[in-house]
C-alpha atoms as a PDB file:
ATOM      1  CA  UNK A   1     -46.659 -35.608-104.763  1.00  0.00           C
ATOM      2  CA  UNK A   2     -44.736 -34.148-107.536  1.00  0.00           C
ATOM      3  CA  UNK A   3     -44.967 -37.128-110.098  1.00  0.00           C
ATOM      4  CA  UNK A   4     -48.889 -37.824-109.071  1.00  0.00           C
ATOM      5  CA  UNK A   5     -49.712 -33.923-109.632  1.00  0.00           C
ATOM      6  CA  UNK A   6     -49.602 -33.258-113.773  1.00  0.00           C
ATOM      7  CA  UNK A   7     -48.864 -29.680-112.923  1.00  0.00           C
ATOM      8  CA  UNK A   8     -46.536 -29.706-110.629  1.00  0.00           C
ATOM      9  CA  UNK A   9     -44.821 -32.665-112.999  1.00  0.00           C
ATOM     10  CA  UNK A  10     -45.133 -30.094-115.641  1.00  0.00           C
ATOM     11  CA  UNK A  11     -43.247 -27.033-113.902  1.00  0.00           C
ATOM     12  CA  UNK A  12     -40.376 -29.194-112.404  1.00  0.00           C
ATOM     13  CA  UNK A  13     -40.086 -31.519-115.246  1.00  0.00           C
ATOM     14  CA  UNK A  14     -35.924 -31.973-114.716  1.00  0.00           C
ATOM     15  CA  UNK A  15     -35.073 -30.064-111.185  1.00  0.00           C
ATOM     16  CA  UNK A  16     -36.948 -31.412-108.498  1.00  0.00           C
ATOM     17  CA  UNK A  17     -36.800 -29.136-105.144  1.00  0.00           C
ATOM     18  CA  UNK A  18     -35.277 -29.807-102.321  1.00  0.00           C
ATOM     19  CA  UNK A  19     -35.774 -28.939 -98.725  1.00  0.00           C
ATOM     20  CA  UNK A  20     -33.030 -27.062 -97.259  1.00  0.00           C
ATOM     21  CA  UNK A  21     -32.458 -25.389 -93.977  1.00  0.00           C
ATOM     22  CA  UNK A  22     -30.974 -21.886 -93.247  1.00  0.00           C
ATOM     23  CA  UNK A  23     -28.575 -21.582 -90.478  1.00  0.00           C
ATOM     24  CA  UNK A  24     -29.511 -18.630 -88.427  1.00  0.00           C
ATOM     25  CA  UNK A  25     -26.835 -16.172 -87.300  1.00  0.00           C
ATOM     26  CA  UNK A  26     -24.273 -17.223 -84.312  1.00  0.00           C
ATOM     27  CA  UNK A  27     -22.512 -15.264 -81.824  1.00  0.00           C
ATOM     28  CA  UNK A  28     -19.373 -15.292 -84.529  1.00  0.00           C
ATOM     29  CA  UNK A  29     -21.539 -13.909 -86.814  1.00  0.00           C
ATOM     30  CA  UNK A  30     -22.475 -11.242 -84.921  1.00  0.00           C
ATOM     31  CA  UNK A  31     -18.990 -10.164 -83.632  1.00  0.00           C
ATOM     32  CA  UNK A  32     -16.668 -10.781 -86.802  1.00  0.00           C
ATOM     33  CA  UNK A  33     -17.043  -8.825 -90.203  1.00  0.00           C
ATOM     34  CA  UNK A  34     -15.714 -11.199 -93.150  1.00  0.00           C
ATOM     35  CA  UNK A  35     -16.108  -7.999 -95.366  1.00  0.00           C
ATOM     36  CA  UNK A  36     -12.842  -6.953 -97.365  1.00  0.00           C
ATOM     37  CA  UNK A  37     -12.624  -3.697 -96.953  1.00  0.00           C
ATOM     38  CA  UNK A  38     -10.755  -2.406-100.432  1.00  0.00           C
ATOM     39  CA  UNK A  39      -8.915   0.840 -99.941  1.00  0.00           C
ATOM     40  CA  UNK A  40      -7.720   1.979-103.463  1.00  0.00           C
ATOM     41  CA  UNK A  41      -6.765   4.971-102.189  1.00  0.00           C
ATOM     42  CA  UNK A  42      -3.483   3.948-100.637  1.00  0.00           C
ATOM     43  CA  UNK A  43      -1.717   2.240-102.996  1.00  0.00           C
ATOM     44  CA  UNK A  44       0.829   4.777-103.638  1.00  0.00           C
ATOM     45  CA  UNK A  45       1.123   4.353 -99.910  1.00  0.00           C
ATOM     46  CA  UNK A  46       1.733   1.097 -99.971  1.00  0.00           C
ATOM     47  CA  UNK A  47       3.761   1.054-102.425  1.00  0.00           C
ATOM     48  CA  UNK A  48       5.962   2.946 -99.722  1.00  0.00           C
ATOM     49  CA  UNK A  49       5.584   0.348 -97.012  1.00  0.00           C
ATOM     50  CA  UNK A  50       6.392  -2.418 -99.250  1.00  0.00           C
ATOM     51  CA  UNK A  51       9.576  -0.552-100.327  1.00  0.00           C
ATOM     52  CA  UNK A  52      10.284   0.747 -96.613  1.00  0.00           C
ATOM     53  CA  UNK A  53      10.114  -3.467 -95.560  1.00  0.00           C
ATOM     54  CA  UNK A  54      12.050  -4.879 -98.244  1.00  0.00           C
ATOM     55  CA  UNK A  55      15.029  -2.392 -96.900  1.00  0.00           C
ATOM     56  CA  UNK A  56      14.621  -3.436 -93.732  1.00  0.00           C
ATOM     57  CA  UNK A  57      14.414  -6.960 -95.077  1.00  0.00           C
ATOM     58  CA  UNK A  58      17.669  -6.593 -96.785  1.00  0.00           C
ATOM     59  CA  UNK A  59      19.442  -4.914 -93.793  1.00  0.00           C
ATOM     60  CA  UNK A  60      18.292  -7.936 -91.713  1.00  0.00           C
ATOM     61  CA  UNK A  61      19.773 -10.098 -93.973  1.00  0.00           C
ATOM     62  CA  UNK A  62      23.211  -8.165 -94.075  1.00  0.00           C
ATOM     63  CA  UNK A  63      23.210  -8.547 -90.711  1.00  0.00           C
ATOM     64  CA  UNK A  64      22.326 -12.078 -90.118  1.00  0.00           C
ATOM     65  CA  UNK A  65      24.633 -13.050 -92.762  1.00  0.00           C
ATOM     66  CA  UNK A  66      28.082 -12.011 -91.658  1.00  0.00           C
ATOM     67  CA  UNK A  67      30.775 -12.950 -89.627  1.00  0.00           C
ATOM     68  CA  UNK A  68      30.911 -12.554 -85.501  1.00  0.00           C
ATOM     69  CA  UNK A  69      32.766 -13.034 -82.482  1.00  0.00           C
ATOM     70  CA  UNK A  70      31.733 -15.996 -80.804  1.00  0.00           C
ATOM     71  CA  UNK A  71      32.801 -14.566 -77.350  1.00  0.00           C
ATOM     72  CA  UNK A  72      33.348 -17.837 -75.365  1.00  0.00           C
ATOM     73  CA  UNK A  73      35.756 -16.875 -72.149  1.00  0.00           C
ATOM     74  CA  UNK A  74      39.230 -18.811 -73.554  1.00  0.00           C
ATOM     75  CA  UNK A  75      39.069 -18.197 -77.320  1.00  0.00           C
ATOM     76  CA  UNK A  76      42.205 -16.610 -78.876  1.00  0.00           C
ATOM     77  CA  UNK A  77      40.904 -15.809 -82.428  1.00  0.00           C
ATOM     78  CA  UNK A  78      38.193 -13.317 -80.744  1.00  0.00           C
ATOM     79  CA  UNK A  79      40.883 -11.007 -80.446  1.00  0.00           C
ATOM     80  CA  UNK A  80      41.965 -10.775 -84.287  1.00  0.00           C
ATOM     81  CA  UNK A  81      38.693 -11.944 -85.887  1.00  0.00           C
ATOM     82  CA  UNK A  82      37.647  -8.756 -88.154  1.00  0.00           C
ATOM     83  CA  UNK A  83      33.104  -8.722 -88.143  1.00  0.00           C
ATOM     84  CA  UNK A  84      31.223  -7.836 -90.539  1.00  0.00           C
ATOM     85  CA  UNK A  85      29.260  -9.082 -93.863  1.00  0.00           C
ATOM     86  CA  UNK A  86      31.913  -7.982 -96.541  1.00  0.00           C
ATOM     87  CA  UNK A  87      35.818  -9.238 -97.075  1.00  0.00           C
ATOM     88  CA  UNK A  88      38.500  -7.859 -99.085  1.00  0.00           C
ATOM     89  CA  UNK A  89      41.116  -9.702-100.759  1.00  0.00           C
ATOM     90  CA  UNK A  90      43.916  -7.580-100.731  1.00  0.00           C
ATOM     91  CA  UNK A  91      45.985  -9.836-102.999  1.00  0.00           C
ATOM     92  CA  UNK A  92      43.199  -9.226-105.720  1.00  0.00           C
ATOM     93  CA  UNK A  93      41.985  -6.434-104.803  1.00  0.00           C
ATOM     94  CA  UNK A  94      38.429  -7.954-104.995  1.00  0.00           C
ATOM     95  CA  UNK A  95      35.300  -7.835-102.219  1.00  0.00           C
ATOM     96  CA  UNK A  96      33.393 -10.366-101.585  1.00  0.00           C
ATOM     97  CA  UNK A  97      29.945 -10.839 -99.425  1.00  0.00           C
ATOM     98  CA  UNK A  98      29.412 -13.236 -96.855  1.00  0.00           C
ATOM     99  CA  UNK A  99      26.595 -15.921 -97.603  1.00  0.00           C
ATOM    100  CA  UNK A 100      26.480 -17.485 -94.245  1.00  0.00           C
ATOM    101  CA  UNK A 101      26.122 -16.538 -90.612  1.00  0.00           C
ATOM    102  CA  UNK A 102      29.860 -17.110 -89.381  1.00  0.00           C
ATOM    103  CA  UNK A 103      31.921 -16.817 -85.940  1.00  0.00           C
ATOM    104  CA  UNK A 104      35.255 -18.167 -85.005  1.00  0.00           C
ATOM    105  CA  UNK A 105      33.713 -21.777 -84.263  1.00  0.00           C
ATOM    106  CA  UNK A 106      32.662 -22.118 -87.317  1.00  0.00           C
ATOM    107  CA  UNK A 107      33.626 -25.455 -89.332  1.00  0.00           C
ATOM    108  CA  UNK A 108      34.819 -25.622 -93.094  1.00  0.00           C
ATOM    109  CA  UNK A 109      35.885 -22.074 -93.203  1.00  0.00           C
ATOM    110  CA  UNK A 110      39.276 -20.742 -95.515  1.00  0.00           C
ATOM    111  CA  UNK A 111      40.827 -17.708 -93.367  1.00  0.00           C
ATOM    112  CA  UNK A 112      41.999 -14.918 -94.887  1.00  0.00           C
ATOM    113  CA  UNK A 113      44.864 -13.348 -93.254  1.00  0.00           C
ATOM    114  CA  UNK A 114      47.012 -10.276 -94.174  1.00  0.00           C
END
């Protein structure tokens, strides 16, 4: 109809229209907002939070990262195994920080003794 009408030719020369369809609104629609709500208010507040989680972060990671009892009914180095995430080497006076979750089953392991 386009090409046969010298008007219509005329007005969509290059961009021919289309027919499209709208879909109407779902139940989804109707029940979930996809609209960001921006609070600019509260970023000195969050600036807080993020600080307040990244200590608790690095406490969790102190703890997970340390050495433990392993608490199994017959073992002997329970007794004498000093926990904790930090070891002193009283030779060189020097601390280190343990990397690793550890217990006294652990495998590969240099013991320091006193």
């Amino acid at each position: 109809m386009i090409c046969t009408n010298k008007k219509l030719h005329d007005c969509f020369a290059e961009n021919f229209p289309k027919i499209v369809f709208k879909k109407g609104p779902s139940l989804a629609d109707k029940l979930i907002s996809a609209q960001f709500m921006s609070n600019t208010r509260n970023t000195a507040n969050n600036n807080d939070i993020v600080q307040i989680l990244a200590e608790l972060n690095a406490e969790h990671n102190d703890a997970v990262n340390s050495v433990h009892k392993c608490m199994t009914a017959r073992c002997k180095c329970c007794t004498s195994l000093i926990t904790g995430n930090k070891i002193t080497c009283s030779i060189a006076n020097t601390e280190y920080t343990i990397s690793q979750t550890m217990s006294c089953d652990s495998t590969n392991v240099i013991y320091c003794t006193s």
